[in-house]
PDB file of N, CA and C in Angstrom:
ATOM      1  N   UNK A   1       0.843  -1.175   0.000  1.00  0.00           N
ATOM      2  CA  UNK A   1       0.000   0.000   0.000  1.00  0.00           C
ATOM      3  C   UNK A   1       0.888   1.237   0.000  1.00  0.00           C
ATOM      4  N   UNK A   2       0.485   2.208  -0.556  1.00  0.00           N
ATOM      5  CA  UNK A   2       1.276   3.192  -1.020  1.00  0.00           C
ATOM      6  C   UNK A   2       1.417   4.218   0.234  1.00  0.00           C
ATOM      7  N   UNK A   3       2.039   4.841   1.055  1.00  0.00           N
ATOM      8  CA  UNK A   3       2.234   5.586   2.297  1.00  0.00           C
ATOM      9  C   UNK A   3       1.677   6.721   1.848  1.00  0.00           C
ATOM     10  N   UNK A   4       0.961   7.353   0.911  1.00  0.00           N
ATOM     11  CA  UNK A   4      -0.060   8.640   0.881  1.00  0.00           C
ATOM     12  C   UNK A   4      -1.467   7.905   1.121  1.00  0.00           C
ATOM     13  N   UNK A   5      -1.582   7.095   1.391  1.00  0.00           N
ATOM     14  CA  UNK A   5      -2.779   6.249   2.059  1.00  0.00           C
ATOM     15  C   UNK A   5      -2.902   5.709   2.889  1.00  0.00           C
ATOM     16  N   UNK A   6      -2.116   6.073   3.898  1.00  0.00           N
ATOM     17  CA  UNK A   6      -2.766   5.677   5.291  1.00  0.00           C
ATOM     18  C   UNK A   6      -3.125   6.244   6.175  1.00  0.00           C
ATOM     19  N   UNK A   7      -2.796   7.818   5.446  1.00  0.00           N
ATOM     20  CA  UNK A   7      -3.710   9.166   6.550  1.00  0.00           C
ATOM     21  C   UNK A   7      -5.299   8.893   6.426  1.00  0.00           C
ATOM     22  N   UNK A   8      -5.219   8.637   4.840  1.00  0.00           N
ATOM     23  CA  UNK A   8      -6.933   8.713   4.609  1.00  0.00           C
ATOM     24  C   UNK A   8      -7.240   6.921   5.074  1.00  0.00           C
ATOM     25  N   UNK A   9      -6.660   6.047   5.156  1.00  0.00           N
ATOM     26  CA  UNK A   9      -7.523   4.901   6.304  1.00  0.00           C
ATOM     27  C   UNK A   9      -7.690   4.726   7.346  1.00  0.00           C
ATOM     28  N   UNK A  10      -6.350   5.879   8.312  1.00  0.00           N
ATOM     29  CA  UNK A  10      -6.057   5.972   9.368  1.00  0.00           C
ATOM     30  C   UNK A  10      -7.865   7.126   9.748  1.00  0.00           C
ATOM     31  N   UNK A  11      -7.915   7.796   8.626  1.00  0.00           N
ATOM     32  CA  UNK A  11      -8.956   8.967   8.932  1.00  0.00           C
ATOM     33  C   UNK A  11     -10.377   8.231   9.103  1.00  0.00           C
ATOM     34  N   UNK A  12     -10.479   7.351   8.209  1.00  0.00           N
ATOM     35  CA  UNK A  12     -12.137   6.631   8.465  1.00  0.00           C
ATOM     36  C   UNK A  12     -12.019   5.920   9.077  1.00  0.00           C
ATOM     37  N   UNK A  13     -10.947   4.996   9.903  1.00  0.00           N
ATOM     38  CA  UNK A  13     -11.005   4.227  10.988  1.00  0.00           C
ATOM     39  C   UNK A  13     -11.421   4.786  12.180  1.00  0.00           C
ATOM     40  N   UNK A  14     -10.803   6.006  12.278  1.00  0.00           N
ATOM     41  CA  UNK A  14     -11.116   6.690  13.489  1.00  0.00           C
ATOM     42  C   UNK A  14     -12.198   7.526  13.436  1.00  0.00           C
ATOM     43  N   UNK A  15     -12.912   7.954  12.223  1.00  0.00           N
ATOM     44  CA  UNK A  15     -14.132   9.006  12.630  1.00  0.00           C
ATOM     45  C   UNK A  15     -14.967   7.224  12.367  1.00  0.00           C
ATOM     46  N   UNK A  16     -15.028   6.413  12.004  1.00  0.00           N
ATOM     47  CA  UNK A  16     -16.348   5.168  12.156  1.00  0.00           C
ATOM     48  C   UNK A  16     -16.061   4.604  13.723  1.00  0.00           C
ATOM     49  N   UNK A  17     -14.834   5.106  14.690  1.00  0.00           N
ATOM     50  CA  UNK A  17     -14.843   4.737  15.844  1.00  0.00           C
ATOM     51  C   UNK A  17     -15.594   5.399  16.428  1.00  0.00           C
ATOM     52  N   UNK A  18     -15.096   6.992  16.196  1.00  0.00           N
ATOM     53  CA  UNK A  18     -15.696   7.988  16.929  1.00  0.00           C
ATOM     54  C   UNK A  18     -17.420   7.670  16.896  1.00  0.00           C
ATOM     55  N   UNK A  19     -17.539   7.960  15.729  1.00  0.00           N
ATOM     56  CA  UNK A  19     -19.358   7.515  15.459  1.00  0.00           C
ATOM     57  C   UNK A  19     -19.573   6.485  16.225  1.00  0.00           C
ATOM     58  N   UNK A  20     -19.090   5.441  16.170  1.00  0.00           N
ATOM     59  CA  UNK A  20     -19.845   4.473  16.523  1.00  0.00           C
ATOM     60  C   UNK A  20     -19.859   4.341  18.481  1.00  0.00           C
ATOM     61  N   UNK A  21     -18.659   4.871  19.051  1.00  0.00           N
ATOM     62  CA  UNK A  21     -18.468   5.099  20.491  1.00  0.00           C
ATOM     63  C   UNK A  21     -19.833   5.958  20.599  1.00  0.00           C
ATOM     64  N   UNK A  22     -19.851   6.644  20.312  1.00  0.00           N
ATOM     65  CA  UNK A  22     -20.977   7.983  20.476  1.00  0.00           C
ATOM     66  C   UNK A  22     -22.179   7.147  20.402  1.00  0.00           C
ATOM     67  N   UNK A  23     -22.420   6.562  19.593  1.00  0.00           N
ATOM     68  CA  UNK A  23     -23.700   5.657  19.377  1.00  0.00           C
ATOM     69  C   UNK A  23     -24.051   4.198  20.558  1.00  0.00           C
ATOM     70  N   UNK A  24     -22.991   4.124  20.763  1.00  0.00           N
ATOM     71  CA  UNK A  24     -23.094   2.739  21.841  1.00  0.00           C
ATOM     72  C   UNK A  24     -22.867   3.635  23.369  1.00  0.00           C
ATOM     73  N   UNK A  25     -22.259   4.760  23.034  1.00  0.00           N
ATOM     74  CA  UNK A  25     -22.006   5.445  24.535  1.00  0.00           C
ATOM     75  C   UNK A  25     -23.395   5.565  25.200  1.00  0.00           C
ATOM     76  N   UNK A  26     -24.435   6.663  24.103  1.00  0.00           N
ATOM     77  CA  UNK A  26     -25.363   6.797  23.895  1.00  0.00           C
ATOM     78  C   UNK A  26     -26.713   6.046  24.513  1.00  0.00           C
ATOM     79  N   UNK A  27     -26.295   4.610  24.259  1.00  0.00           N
ATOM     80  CA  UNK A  27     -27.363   3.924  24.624  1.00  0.00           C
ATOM     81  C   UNK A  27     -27.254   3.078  26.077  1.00  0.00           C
ATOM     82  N   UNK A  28     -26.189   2.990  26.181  1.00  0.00           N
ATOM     83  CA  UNK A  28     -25.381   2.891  27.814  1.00  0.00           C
ATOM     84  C   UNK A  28     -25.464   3.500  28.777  1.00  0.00           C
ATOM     85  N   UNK A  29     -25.935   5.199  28.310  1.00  0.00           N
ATOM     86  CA  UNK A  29     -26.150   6.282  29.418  1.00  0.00           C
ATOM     87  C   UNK A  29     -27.757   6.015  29.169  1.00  0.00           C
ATOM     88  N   UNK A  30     -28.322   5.835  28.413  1.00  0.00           N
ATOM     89  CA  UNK A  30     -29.984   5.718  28.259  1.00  0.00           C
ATOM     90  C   UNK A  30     -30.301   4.481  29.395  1.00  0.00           C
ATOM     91  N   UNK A  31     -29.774   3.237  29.153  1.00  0.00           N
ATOM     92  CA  UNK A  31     -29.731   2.411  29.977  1.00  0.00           C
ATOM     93  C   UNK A  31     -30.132   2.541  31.312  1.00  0.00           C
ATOM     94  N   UNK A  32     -28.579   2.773  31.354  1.00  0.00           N
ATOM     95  CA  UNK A  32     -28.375   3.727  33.412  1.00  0.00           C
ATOM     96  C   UNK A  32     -28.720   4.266  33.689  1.00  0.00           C
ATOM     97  N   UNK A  33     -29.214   5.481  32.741  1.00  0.00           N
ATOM     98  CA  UNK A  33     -30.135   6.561  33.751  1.00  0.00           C
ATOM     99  C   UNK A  33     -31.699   5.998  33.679  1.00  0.00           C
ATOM    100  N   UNK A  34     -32.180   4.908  32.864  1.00  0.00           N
ATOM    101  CA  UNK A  34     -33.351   4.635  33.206  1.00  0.00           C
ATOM    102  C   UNK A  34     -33.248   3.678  34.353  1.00  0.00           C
ATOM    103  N   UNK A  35     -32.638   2.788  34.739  1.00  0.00           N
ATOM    104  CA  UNK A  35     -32.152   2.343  36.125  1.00  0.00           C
ATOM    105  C   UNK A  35     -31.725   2.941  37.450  1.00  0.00           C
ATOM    106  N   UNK A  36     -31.964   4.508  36.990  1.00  0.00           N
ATOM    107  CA  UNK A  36     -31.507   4.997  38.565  1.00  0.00           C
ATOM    108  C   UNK A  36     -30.345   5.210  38.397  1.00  0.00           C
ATOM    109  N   UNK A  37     -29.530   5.413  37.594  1.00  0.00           N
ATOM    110  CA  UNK A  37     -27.912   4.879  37.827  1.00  0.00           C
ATOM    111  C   UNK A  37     -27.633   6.461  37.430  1.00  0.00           C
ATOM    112  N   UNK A  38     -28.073   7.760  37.986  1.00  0.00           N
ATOM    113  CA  UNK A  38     -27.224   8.590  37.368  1.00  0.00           C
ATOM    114  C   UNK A  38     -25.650   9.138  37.703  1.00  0.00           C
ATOM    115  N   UNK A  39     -25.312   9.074  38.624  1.00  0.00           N
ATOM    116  CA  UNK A  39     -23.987   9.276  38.819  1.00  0.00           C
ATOM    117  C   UNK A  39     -22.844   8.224  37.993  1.00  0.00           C
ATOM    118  N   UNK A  40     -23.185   7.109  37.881  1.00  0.00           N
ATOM    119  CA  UNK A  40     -22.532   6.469  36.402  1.00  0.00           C
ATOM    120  C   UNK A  40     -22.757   6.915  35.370  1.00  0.00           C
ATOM    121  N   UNK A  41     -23.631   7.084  35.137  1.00  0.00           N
ATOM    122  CA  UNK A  41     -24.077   7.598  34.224  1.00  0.00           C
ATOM    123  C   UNK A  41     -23.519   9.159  33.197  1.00  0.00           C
ATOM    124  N   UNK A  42     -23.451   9.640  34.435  1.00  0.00           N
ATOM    125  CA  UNK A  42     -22.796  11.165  34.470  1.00  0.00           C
ATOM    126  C   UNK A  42     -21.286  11.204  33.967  1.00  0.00           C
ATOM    127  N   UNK A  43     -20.724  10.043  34.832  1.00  0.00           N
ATOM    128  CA  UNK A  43     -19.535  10.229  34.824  1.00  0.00           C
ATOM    129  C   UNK A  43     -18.743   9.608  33.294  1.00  0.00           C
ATOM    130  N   UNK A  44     -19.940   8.287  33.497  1.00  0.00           N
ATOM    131  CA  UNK A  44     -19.781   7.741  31.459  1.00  0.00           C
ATOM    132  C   UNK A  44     -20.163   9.041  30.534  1.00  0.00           C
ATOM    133  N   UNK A  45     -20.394   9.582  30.452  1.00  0.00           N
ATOM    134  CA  UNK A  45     -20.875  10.956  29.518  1.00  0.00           C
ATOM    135  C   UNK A  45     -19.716  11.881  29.441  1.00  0.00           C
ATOM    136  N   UNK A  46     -19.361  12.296  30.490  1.00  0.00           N
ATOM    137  CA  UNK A  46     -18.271  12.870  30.746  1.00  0.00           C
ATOM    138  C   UNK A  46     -16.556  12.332  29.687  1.00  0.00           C
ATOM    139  N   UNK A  47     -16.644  11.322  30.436  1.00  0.00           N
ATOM    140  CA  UNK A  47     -15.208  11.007  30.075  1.00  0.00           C
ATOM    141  C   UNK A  47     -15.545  10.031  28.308  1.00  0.00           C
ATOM    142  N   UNK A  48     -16.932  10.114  28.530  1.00  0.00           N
ATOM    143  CA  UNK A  48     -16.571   9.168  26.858  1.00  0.00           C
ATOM    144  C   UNK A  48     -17.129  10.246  25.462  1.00  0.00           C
ATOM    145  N   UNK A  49     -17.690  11.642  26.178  1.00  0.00           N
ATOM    146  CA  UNK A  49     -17.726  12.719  25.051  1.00  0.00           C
ATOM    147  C   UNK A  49     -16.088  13.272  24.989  1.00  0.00           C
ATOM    148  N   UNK A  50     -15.245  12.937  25.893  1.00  0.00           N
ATOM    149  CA  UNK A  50     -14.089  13.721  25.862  1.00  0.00           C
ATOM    150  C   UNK A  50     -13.200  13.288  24.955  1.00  0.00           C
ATOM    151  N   UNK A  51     -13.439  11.669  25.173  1.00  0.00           N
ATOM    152  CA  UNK A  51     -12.523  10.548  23.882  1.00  0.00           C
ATOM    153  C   UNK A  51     -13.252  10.734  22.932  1.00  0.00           C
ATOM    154  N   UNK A  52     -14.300  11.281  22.825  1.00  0.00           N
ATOM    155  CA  UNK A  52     -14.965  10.773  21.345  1.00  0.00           C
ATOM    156  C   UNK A  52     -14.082  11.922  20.252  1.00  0.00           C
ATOM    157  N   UNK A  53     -14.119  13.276  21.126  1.00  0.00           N
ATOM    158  CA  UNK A  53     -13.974  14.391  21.134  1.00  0.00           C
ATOM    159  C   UNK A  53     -12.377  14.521  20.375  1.00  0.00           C
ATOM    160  N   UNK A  54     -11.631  14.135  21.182  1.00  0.00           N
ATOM    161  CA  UNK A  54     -10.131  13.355  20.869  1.00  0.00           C
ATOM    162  C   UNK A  54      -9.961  12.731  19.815  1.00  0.00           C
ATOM    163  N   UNK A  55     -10.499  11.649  19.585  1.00  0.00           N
ATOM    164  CA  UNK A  55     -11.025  10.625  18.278  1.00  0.00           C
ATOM    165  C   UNK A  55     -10.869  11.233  17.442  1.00  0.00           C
ATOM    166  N   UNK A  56     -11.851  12.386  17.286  1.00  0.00           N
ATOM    167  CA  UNK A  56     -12.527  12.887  16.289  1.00  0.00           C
ATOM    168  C   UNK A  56     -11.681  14.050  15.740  1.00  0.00           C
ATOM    169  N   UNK A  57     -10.522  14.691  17.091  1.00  0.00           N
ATOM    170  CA  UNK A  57     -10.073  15.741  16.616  1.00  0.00           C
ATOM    171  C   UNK A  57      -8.788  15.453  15.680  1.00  0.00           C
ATOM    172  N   UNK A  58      -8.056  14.111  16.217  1.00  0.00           N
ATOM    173  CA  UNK A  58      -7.229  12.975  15.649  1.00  0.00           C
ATOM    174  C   UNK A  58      -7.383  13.057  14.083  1.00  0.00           C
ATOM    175  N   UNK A  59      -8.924  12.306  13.593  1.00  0.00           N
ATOM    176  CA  UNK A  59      -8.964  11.778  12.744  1.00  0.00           C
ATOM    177  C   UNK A  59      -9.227  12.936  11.435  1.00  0.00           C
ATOM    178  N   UNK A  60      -9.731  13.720  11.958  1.00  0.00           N
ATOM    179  CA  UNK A  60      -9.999  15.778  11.020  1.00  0.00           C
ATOM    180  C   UNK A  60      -8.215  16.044  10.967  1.00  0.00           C
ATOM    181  N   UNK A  61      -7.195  16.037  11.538  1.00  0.00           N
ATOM    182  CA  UNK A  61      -6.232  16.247  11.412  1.00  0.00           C
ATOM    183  C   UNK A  61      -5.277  15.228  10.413  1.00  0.00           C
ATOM    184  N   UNK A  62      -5.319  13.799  10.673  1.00  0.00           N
ATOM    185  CA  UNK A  62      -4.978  13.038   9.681  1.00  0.00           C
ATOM    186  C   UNK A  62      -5.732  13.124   7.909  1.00  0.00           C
ATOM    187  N   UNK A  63      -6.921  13.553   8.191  1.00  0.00           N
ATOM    188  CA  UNK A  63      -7.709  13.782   6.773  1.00  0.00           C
ATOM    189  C   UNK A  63      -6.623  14.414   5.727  1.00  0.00           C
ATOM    190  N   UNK A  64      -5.632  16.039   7.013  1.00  0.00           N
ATOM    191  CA  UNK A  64      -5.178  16.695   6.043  1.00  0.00           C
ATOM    192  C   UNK A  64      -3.837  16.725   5.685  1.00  0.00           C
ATOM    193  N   UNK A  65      -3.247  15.211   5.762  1.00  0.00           N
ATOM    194  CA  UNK A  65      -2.305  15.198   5.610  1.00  0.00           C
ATOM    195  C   UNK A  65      -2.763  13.667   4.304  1.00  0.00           C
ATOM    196  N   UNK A  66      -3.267  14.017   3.929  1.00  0.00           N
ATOM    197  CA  UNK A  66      -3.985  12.954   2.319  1.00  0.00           C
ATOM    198  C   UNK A  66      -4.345  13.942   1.017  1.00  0.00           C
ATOM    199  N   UNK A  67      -4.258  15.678   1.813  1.00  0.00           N
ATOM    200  CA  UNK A  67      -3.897  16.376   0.682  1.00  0.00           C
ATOM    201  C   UNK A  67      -2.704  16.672   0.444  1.00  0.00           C
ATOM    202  N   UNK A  68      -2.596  16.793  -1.285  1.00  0.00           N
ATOM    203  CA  UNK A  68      -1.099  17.861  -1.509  1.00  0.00           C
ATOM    204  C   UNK A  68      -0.429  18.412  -0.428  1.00  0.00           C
ATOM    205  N   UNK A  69      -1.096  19.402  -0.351  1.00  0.00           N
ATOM    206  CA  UNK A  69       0.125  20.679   0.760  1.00  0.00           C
ATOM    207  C   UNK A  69      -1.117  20.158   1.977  1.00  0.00           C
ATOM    208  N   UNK A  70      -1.525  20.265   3.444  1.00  0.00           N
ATOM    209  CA  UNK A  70      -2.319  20.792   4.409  1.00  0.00           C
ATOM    210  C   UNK A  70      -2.438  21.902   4.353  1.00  0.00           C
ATOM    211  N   UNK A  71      -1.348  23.018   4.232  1.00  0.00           N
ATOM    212  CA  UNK A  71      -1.881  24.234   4.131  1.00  0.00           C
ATOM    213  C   UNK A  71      -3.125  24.948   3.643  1.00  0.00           C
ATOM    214  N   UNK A  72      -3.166  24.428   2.089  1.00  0.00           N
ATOM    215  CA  UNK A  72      -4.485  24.478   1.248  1.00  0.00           C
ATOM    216  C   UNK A  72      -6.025  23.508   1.456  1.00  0.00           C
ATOM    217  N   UNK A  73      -5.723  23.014   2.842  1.00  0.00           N
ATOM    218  CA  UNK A  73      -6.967  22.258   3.172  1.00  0.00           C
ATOM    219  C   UNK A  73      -8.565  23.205   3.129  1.00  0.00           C
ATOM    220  N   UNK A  74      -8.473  24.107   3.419  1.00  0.00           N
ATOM    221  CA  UNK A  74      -9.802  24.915   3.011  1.00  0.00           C
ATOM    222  C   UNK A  74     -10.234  24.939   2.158  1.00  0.00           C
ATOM    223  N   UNK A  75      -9.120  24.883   0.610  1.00  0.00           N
ATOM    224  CA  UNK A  75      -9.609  24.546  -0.521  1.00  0.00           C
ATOM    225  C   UNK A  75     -10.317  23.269  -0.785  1.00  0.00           C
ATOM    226  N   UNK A  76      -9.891  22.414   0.110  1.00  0.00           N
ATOM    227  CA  UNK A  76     -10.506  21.207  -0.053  1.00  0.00           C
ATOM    228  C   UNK A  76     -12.613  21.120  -0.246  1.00  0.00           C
ATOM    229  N   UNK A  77     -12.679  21.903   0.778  1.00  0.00           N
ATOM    230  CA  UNK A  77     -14.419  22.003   0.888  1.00  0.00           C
ATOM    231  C   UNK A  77     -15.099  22.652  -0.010  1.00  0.00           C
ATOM    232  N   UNK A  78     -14.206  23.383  -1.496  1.00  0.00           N
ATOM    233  CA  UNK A  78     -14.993  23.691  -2.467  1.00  0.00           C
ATOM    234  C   UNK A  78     -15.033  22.822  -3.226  1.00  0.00           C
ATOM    235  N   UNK A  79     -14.903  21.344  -2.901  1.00  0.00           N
ATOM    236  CA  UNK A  79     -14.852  20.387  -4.049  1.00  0.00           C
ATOM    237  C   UNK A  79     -15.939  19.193  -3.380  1.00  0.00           C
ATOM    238  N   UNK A  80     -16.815  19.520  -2.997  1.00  0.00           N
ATOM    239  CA  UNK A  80     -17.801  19.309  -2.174  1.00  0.00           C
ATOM    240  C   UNK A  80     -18.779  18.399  -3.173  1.00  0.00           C
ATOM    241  N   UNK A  81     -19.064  18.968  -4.377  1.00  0.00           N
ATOM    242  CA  UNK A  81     -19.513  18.422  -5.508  1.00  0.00           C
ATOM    243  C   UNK A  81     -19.626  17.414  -5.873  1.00  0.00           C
ATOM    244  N   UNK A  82     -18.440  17.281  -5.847  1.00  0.00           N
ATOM    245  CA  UNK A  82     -17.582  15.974  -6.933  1.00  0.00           C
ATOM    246  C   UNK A  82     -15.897  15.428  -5.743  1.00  0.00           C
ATOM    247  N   UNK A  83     -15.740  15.728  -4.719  1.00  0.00           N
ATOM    248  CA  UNK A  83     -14.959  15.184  -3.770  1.00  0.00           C
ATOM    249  C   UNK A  83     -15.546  14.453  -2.738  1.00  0.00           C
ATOM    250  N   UNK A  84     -15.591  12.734  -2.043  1.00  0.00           N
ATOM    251  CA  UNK A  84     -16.198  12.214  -1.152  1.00  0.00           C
ATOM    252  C   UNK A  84     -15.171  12.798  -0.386  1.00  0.00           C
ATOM    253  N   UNK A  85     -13.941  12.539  -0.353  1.00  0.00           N
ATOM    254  CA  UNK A  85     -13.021  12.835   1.257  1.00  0.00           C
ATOM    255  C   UNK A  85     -13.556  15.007   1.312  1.00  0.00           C
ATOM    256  N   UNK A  86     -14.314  15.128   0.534  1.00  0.00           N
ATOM    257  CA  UNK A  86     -14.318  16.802   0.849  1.00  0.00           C
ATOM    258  C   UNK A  86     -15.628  16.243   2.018  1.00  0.00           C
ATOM    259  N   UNK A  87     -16.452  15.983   1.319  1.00  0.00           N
ATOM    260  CA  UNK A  87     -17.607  15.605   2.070  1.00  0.00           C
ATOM    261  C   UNK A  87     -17.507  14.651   3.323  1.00  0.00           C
ATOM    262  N   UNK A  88     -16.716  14.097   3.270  1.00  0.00           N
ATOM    263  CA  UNK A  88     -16.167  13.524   5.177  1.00  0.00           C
ATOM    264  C   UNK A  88     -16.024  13.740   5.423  1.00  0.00           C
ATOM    265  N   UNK A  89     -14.678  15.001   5.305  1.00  0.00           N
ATOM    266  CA  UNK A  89     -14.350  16.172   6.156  1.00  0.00           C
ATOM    267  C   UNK A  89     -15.357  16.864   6.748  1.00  0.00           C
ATOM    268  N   UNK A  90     -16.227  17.591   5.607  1.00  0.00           N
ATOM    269  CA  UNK A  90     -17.074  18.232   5.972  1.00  0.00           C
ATOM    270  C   UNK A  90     -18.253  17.851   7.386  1.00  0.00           C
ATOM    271  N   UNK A  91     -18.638  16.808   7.130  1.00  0.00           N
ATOM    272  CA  UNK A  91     -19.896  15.405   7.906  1.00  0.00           C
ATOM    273  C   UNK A  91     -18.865  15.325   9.358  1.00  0.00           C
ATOM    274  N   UNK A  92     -17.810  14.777   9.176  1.00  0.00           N
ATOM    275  CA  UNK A  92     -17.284  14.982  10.505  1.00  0.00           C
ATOM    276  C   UNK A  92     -16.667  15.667  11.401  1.00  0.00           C
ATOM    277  N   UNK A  93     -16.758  17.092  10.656  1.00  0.00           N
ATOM    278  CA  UNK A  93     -16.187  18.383  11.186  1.00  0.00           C
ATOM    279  C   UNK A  93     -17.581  19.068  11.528  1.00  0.00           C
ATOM    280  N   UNK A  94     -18.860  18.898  10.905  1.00  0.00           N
ATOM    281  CA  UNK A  94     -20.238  18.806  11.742  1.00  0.00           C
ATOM    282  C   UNK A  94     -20.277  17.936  13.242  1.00  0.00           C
ATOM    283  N   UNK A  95     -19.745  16.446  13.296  1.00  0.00           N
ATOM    284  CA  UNK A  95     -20.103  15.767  14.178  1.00  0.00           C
ATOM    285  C   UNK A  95     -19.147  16.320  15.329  1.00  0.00           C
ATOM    286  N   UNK A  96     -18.188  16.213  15.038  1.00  0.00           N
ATOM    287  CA  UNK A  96     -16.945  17.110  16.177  1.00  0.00           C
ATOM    288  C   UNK A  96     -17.821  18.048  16.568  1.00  0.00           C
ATOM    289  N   UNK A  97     -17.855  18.835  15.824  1.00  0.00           N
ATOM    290  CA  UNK A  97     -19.066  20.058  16.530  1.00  0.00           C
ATOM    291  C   UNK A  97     -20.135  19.535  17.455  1.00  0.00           C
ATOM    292  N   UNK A  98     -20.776  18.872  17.251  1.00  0.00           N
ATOM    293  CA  UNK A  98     -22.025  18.245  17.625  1.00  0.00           C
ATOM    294  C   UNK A  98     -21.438  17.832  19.234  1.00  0.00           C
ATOM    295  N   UNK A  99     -20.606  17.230  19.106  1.00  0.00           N
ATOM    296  CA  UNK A  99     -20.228  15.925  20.081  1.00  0.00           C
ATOM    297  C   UNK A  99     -19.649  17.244  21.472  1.00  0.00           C
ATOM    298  N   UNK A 100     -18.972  18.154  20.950  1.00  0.00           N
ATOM    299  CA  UNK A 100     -18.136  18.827  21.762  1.00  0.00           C
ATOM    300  C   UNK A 100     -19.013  19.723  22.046  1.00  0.00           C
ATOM    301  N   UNK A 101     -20.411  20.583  21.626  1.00  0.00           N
ATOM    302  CA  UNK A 101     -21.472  21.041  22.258  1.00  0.00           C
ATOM    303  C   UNK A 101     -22.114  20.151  22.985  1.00  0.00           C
ATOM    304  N   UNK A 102     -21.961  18.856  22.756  1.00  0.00           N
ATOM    305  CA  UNK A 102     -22.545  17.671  24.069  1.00  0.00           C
ATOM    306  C   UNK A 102     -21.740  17.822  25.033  1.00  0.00           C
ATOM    307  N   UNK A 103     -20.982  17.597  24.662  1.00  0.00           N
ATOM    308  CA  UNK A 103     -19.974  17.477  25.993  1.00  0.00           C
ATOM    309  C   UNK A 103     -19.822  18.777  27.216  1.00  0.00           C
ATOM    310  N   UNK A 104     -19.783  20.231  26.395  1.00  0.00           N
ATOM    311  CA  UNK A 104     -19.446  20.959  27.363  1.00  0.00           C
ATOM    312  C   UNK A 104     -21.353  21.103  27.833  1.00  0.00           C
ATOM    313  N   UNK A 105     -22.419  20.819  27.086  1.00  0.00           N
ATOM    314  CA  UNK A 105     -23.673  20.674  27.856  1.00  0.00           C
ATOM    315  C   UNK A 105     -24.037  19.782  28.904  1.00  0.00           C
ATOM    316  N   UNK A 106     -23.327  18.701  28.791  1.00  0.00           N
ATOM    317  CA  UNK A 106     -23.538  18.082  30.108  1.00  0.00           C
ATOM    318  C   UNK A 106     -22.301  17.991  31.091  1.00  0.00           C
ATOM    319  N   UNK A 107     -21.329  18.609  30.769  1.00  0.00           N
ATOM    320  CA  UNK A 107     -20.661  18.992  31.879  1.00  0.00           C
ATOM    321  C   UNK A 107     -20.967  19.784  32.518  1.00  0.00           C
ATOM    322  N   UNK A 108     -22.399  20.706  32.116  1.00  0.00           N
ATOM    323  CA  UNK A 108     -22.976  21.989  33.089  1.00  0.00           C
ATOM    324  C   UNK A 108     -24.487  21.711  33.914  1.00  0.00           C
ATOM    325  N   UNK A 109     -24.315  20.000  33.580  1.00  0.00           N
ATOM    326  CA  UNK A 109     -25.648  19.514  33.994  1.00  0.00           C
ATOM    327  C   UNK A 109     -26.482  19.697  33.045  1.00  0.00           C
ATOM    328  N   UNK A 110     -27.211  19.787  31.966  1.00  0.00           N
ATOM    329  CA  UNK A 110     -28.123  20.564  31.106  1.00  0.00           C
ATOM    330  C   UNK A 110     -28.287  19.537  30.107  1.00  0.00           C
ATOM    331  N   UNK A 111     -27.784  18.154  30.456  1.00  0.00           N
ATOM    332  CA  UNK A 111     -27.900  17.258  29.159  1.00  0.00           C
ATOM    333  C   UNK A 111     -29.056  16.743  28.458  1.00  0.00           C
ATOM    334  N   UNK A 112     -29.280  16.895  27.098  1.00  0.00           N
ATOM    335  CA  UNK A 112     -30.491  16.849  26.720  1.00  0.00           C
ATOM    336  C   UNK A 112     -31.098  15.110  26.474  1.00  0.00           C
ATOM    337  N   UNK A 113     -31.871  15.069  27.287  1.00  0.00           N
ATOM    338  CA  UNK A 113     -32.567  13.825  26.705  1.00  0.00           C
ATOM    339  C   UNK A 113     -33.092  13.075  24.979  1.00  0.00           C
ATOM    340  N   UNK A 114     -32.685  12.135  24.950  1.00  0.00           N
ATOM    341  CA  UNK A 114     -33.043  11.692  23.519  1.00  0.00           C
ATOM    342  C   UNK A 114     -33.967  10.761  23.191  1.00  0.00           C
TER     343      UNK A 114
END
């Protein structure tokens, strides 16, 4: 395998982790807190939006080392069209977002039910 390809396998390994932690985290805290269990609960939320968070910031950084220069990575998102790795970037630079407004929301108590 050619070594300009393993940023971009290294990149979907880790955002289909990230996703998928988030998704099983997800239903683990649904679990426990319907059992009474919120202080586990709390504390699973906590520390597994923080890895997801990590994961995710990991795998947006390896993306841009599968372009030419990194420098010109902004250019990357006008090729949105007709580029899938523009559009992963894009999808998981939404979910990073997503995940890390979870995170600092229920670190203030305020976590939204799903």
């Amino acid at each position: 395998m050619f070594a300009e390809e393993w940023p971009l396998m290294m990149f979907t390994l880790l955002a289909q982790l990230g996703v998928g932690t988030f998704i099983f985290l997800t239903i683990v805290r649904t679990v426990l807190e319907s059992k009474e269990n919120h202080k586990t609960a709390a504390q699973l939320k906590n520390t597994g939006f923080l890895a997801i968070g990590v994961i995710m910031a990991i795998a947006l950084v390896l993306s841009l080392f599968h372009l030419g220069t990194p420098s010109g990575a902004y250019r990357s998102l006008s090729n949105i069209g007709s580029s899938w790795l523009s559009r992963e970037i894009l999808f998981v630079g939404i979910f990073f977002v997503l995940v890390l407004g979870n995170y600092f929301v229920a670190r203030k108590g305020q976590f939204i039910r799903y």
